[in-house]
PDB file of N, CA and C in Angstrom:
ATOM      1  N   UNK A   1      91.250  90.443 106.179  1.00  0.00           N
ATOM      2  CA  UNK A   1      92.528  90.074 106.730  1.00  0.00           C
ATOM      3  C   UNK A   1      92.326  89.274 108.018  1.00  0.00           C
ATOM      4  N   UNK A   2      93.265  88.603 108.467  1.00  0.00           N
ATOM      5  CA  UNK A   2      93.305  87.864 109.438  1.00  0.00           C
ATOM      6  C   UNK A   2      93.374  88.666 111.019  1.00  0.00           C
ATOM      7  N   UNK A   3      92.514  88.662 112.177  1.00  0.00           N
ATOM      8  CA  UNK A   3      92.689  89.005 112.836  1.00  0.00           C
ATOM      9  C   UNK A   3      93.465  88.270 114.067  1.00  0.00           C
ATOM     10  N   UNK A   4      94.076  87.401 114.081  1.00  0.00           N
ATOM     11  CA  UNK A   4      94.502  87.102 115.372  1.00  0.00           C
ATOM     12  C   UNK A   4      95.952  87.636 115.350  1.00  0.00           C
ATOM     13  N   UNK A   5      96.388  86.539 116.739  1.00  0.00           N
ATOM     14  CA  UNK A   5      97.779  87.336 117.049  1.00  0.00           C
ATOM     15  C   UNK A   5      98.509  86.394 117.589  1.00  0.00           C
ATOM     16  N   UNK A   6     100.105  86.668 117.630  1.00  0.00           N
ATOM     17  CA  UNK A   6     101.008  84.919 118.103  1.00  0.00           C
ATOM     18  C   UNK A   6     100.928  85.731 119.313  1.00  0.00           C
ATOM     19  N   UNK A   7     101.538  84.775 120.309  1.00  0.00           N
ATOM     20  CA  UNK A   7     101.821  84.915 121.568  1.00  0.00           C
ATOM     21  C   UNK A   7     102.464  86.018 121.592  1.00  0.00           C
ATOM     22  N   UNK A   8     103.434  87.010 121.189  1.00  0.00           N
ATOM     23  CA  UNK A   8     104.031  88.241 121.036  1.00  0.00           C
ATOM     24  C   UNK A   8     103.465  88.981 120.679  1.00  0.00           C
ATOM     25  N   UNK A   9     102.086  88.955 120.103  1.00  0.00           N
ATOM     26  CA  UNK A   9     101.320  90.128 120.112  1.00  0.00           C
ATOM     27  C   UNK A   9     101.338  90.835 118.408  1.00  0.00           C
ATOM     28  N   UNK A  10     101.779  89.900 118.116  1.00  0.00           N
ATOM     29  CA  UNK A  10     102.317  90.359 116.500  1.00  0.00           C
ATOM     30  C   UNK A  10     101.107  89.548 115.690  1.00  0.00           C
ATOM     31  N   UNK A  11     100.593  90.861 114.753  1.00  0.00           N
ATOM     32  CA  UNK A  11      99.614  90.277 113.846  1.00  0.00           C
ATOM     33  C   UNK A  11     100.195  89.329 113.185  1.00  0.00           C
ATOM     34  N   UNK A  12      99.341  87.893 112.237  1.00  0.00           N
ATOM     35  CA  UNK A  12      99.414  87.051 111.315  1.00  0.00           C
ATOM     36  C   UNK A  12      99.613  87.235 110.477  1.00  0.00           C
ATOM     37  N   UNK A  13      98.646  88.212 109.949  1.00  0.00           N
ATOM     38  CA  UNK A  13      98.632  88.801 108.794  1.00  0.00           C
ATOM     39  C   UNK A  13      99.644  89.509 108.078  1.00  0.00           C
ATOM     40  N   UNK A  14     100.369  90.418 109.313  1.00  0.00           N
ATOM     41  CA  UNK A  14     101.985  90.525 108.542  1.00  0.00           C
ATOM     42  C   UNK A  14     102.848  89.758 107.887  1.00  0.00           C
ATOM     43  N   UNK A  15     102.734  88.599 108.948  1.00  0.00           N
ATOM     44  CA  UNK A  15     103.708  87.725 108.789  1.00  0.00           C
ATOM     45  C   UNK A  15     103.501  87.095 107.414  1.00  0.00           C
ATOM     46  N   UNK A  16     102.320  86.757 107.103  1.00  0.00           N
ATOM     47  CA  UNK A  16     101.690  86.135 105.955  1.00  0.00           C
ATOM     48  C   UNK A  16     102.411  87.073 104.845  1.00  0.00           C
ATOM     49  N   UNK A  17     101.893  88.074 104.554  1.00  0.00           N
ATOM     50  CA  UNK A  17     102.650  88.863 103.642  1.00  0.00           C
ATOM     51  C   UNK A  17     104.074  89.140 103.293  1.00  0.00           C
ATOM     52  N   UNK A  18     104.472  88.958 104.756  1.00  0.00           N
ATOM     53  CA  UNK A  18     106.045  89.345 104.491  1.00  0.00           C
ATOM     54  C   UNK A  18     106.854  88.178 104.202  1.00  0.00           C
ATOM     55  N   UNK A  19     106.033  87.016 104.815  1.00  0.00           N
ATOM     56  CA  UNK A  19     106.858  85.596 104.300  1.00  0.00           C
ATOM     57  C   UNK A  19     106.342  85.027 102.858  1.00  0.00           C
ATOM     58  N   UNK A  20     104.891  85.699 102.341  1.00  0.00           N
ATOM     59  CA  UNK A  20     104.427  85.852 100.849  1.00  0.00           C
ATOM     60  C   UNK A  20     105.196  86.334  99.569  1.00  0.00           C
ATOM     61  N   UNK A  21     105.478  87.521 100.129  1.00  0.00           N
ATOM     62  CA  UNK A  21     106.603  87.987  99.364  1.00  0.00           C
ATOM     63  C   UNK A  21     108.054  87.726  99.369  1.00  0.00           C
ATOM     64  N   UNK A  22     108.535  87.539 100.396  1.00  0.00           N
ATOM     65  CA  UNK A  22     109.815  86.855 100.197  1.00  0.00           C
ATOM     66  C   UNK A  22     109.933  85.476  99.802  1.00  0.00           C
ATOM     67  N   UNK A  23     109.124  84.862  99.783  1.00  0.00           N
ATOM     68  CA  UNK A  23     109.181  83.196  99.085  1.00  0.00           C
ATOM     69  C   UNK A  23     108.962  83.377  97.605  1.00  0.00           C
ATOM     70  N   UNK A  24     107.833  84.392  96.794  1.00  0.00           N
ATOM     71  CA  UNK A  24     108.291  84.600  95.905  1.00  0.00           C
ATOM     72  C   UNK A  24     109.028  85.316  95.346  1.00  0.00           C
ATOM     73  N   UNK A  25     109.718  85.923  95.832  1.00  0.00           N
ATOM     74  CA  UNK A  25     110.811  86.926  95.334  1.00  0.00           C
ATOM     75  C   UNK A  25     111.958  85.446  95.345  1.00  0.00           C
ATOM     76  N   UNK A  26     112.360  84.789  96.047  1.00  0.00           N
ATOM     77  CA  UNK A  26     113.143  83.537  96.144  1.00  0.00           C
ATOM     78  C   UNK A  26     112.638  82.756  95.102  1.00  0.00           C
ATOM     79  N   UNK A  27     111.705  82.299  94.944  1.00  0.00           N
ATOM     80  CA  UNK A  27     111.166  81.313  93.771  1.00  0.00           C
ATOM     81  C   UNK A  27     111.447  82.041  92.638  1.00  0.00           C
ATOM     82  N   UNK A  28     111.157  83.436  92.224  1.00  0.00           N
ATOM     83  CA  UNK A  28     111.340  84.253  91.219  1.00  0.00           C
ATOM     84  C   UNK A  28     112.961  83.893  91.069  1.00  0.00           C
ATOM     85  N   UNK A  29     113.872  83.751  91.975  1.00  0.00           N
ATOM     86  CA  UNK A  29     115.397  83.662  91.445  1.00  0.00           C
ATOM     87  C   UNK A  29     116.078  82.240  90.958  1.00  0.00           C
ATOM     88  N   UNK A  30     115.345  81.420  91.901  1.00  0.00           N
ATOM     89  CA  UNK A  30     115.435  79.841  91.929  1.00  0.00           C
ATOM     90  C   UNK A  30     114.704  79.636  90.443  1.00  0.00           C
ATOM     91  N   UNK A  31     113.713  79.285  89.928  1.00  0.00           N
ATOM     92  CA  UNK A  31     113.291  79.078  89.177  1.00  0.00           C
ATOM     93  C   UNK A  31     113.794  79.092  87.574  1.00  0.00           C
ATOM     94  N   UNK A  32     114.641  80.010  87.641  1.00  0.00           N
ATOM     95  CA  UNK A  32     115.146  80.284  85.918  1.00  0.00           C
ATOM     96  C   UNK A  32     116.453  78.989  86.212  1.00  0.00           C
ATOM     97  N   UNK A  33     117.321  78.778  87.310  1.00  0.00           N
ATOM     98  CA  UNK A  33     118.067  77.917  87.070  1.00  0.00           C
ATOM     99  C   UNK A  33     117.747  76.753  87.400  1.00  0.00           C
ATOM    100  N   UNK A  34     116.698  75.964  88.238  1.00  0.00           N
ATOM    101  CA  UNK A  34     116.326  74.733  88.126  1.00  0.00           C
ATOM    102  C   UNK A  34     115.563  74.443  86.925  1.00  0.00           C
ATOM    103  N   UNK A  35     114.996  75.075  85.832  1.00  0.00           N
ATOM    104  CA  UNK A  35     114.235  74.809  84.703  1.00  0.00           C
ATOM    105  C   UNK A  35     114.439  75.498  83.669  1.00  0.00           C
ATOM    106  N   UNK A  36     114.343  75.183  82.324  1.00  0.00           N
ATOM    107  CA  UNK A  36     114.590  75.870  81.294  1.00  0.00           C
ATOM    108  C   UNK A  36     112.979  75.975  80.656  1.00  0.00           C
ATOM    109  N   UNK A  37     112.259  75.094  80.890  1.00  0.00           N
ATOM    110  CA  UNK A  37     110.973  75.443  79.672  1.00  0.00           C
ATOM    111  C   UNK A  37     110.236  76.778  81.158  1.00  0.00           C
ATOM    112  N   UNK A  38     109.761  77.401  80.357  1.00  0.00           N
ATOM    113  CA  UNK A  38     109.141  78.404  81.461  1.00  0.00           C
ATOM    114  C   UNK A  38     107.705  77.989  81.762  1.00  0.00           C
ATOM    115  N   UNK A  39     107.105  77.505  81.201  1.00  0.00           N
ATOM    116  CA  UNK A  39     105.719  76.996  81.361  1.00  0.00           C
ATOM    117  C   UNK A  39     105.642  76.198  82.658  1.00  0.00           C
ATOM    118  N   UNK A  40     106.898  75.274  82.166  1.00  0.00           N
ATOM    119  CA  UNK A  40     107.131  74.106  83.572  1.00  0.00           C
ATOM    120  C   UNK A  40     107.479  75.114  85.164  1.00  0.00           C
ATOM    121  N   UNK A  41     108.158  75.861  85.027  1.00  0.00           N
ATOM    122  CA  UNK A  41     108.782  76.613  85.588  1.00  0.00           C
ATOM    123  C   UNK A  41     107.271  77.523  86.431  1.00  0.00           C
ATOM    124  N   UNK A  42     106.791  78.142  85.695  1.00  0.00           N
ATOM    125  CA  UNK A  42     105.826  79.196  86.134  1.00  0.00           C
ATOM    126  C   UNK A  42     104.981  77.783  86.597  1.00  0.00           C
ATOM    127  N   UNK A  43     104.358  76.650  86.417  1.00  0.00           N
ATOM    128  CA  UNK A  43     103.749  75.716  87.152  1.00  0.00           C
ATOM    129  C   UNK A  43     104.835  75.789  88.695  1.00  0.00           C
ATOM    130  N   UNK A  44     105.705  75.391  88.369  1.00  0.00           N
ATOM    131  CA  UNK A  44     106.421  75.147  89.575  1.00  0.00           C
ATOM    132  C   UNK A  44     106.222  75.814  90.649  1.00  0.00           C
ATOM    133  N   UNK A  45     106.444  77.265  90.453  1.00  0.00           N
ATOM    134  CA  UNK A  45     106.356  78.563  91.043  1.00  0.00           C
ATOM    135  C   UNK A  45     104.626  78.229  91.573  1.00  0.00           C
ATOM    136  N   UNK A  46     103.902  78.271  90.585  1.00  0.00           N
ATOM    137  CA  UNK A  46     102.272  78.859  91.579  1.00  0.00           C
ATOM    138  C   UNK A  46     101.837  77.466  92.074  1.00  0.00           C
ATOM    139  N   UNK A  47     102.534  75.994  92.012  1.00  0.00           N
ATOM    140  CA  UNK A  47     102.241  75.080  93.175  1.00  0.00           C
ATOM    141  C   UNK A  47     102.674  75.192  94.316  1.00  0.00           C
ATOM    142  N   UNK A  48     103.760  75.193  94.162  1.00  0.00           N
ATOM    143  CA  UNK A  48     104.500  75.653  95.446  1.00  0.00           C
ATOM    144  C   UNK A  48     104.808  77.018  96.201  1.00  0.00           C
ATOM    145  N   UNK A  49     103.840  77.327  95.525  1.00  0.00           N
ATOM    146  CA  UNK A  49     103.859  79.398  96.272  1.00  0.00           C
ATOM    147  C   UNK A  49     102.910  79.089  98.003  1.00  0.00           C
ATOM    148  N   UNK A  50     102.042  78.793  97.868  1.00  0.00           N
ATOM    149  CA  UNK A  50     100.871  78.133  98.962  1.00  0.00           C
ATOM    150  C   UNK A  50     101.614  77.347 100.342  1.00  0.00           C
ATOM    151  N   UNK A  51     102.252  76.411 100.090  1.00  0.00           N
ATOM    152  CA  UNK A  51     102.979  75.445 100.885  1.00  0.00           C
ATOM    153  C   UNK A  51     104.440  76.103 101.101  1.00  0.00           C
ATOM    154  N   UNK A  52     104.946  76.385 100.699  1.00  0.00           N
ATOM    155  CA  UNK A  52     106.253  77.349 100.824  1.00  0.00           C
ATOM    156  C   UNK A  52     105.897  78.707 101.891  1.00  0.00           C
ATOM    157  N   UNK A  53     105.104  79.294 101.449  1.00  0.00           N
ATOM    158  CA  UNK A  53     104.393  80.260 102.326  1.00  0.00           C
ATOM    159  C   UNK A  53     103.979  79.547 103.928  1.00  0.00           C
ATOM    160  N   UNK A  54     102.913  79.153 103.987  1.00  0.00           N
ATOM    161  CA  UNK A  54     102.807  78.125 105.199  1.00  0.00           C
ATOM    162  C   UNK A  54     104.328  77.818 106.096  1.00  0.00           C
ATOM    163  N   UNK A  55     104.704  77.238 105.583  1.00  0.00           N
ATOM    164  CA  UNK A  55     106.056  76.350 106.390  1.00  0.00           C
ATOM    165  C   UNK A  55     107.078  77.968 106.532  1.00  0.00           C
ATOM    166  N   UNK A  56     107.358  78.440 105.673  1.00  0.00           N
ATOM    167  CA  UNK A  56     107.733  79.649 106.170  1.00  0.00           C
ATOM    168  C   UNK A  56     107.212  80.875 107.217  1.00  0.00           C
ATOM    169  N   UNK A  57     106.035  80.995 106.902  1.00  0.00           N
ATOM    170  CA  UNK A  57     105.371  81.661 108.126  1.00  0.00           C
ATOM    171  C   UNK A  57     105.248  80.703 109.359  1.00  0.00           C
ATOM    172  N   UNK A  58     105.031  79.718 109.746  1.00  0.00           N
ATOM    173  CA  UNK A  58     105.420  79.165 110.712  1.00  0.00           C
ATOM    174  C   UNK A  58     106.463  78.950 111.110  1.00  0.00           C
ATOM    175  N   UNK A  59     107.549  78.872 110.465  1.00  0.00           N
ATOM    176  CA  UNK A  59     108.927  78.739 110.987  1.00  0.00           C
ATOM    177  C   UNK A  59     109.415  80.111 111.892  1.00  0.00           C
ATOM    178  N   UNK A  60     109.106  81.069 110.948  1.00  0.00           N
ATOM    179  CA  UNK A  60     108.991  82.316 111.485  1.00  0.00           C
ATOM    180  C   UNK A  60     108.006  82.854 113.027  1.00  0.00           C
ATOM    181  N   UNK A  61     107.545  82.589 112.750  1.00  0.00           N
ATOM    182  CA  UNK A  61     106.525  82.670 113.642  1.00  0.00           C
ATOM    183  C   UNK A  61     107.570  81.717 115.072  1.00  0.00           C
ATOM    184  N   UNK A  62     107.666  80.775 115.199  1.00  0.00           N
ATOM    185  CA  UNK A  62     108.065  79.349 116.074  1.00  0.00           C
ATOM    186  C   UNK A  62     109.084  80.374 116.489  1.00  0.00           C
ATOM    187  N   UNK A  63     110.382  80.919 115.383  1.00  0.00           N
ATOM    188  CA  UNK A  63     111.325  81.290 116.038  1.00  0.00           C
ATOM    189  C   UNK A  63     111.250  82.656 116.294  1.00  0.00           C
ATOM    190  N   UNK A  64     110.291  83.582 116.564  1.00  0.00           N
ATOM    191  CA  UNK A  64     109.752  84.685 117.106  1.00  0.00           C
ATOM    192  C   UNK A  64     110.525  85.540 116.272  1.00  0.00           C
ATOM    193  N   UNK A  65     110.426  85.767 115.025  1.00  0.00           N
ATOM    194  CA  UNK A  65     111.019  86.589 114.161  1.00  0.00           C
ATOM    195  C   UNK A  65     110.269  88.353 114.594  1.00  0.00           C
ATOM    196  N   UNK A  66     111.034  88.779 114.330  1.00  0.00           N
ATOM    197  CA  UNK A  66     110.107  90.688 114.483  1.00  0.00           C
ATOM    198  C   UNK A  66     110.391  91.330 112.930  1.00  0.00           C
ATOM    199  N   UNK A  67     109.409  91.917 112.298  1.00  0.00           N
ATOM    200  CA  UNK A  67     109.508  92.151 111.182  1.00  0.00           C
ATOM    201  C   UNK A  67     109.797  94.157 111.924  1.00  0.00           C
ATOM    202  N   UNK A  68     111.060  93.900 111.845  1.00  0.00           N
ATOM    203  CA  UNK A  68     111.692  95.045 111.890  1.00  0.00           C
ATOM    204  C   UNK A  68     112.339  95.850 110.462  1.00  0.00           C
ATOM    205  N   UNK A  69     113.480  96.876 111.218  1.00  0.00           N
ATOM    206  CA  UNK A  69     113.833  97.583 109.464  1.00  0.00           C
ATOM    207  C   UNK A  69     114.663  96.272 108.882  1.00  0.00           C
ATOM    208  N   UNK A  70     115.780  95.026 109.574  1.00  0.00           N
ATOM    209  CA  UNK A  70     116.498  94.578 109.548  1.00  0.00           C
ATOM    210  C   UNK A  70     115.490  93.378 107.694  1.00  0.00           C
ATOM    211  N   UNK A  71     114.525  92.988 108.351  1.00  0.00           N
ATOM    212  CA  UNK A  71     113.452  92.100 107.741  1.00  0.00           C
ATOM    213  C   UNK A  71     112.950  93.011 106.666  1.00  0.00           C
ATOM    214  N   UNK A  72     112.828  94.488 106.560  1.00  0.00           N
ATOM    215  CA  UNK A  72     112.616  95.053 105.491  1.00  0.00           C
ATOM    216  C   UNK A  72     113.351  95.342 104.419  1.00  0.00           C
ATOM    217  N   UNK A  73     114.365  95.560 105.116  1.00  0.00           N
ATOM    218  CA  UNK A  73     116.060  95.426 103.710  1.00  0.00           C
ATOM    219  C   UNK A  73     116.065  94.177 102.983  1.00  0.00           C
ATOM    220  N   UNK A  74     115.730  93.083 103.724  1.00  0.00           N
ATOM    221  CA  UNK A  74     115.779  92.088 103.469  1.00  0.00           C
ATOM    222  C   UNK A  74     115.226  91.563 102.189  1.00  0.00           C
ATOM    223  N   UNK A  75     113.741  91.700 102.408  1.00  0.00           N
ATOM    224  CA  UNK A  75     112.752  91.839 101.401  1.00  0.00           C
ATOM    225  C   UNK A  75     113.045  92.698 100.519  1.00  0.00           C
ATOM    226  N   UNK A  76     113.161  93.894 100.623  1.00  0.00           N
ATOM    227  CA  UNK A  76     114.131  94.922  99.514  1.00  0.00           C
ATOM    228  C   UNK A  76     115.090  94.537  98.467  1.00  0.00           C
ATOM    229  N   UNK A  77     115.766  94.199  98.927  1.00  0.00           N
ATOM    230  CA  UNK A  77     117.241  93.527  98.472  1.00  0.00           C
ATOM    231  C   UNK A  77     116.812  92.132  97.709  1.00  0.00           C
ATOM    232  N   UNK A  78     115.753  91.299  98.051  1.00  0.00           N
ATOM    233  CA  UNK A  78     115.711  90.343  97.397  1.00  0.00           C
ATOM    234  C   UNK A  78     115.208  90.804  96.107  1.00  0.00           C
ATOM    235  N   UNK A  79     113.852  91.713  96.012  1.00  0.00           N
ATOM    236  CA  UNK A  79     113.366  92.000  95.187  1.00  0.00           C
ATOM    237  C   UNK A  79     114.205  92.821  94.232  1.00  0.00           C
ATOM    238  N   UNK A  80     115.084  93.380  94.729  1.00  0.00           N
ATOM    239  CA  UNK A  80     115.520  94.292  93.724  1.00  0.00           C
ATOM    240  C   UNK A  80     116.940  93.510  93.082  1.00  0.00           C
ATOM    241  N   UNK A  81     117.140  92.275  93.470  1.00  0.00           N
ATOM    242  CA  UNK A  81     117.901  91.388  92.913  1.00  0.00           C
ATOM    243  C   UNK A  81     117.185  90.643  92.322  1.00  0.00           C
ATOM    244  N   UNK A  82     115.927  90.755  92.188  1.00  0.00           N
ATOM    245  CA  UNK A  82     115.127  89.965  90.925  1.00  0.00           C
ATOM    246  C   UNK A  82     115.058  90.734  89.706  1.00  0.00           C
ATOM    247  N   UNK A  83     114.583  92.006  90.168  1.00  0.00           N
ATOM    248  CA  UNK A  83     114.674  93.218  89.234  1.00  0.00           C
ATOM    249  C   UNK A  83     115.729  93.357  88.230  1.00  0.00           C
ATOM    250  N   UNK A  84     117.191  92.927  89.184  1.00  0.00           N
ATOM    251  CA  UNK A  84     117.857  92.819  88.444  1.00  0.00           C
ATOM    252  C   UNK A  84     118.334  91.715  87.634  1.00  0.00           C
ATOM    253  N   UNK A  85     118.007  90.438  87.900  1.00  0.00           N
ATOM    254  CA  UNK A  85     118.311  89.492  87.231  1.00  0.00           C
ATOM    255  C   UNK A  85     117.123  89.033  85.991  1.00  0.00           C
ATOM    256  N   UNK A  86     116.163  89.551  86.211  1.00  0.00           N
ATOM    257  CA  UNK A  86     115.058  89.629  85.218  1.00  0.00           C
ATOM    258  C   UNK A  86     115.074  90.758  83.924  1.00  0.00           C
ATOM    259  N   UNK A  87     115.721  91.694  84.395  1.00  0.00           N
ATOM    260  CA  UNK A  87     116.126  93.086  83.485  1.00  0.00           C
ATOM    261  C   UNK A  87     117.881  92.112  82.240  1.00  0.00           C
ATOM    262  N   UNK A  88     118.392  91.582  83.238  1.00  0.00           N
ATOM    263  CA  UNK A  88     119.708  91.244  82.621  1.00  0.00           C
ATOM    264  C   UNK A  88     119.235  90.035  81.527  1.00  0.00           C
TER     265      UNK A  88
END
C-alpha cells in the first residue's frame, strides 16, 4: 500500500480505495444505459476504471474531502443501488 500522506495528514491509500470503489459502483450504473452490447460496455468500464479513479482521487484530495460516516453512506447507497438495479 501506499505510504504517504496529503497535507491533512490523511493517508492516499484511503482515498484511492474509496474513490476506487465509488467510480465503479457509478460506472456499474452508467454503463447499462450508455450501451447495449455488454462486451462494448464491460471494455468501456475497465478502460476507464484507471483514469476515472486518478482525476477523482485528486479532485478529492484538492478539495480536502474527509472520508467520514457522511462518505461511507455514500459509498453504501451507491452500491446497494447497483445491487439493486443489477438484481431487477
Amino acid at each position: 500500500m501506499l505510504a504517504t500522506a496529503t497535507k491533512t495528514g490523511r493517508s492516499v491509500d484511503k482515498f484511492l480505495l474509496y474513490h476506487f470503489l465509488l467510480v465503479t459502483g457509478i460506472a456499474l450504473l452508467v454503463t447499462p444505459l450508455i450501451t447495449q452490447d455488454k462486451t462494448l460496455g464491460l471494455t468501456l468500464l475497465v478502460s476507464l476504471q484507471i483514469a476515472l479513479t486518478c482525476i477523482s482521487t485528486l479532485i478529492g484530495i484538492n478539495m480536502g474531502q474527509r472520508l467520514d460516516r457522511r462518505a461511507a453512506t455514500l459509498l453504501f447507497s451507491v452500491w446497494m443501488l447497483v445491487w439493486l438495479v443489477h438484481l431487477i
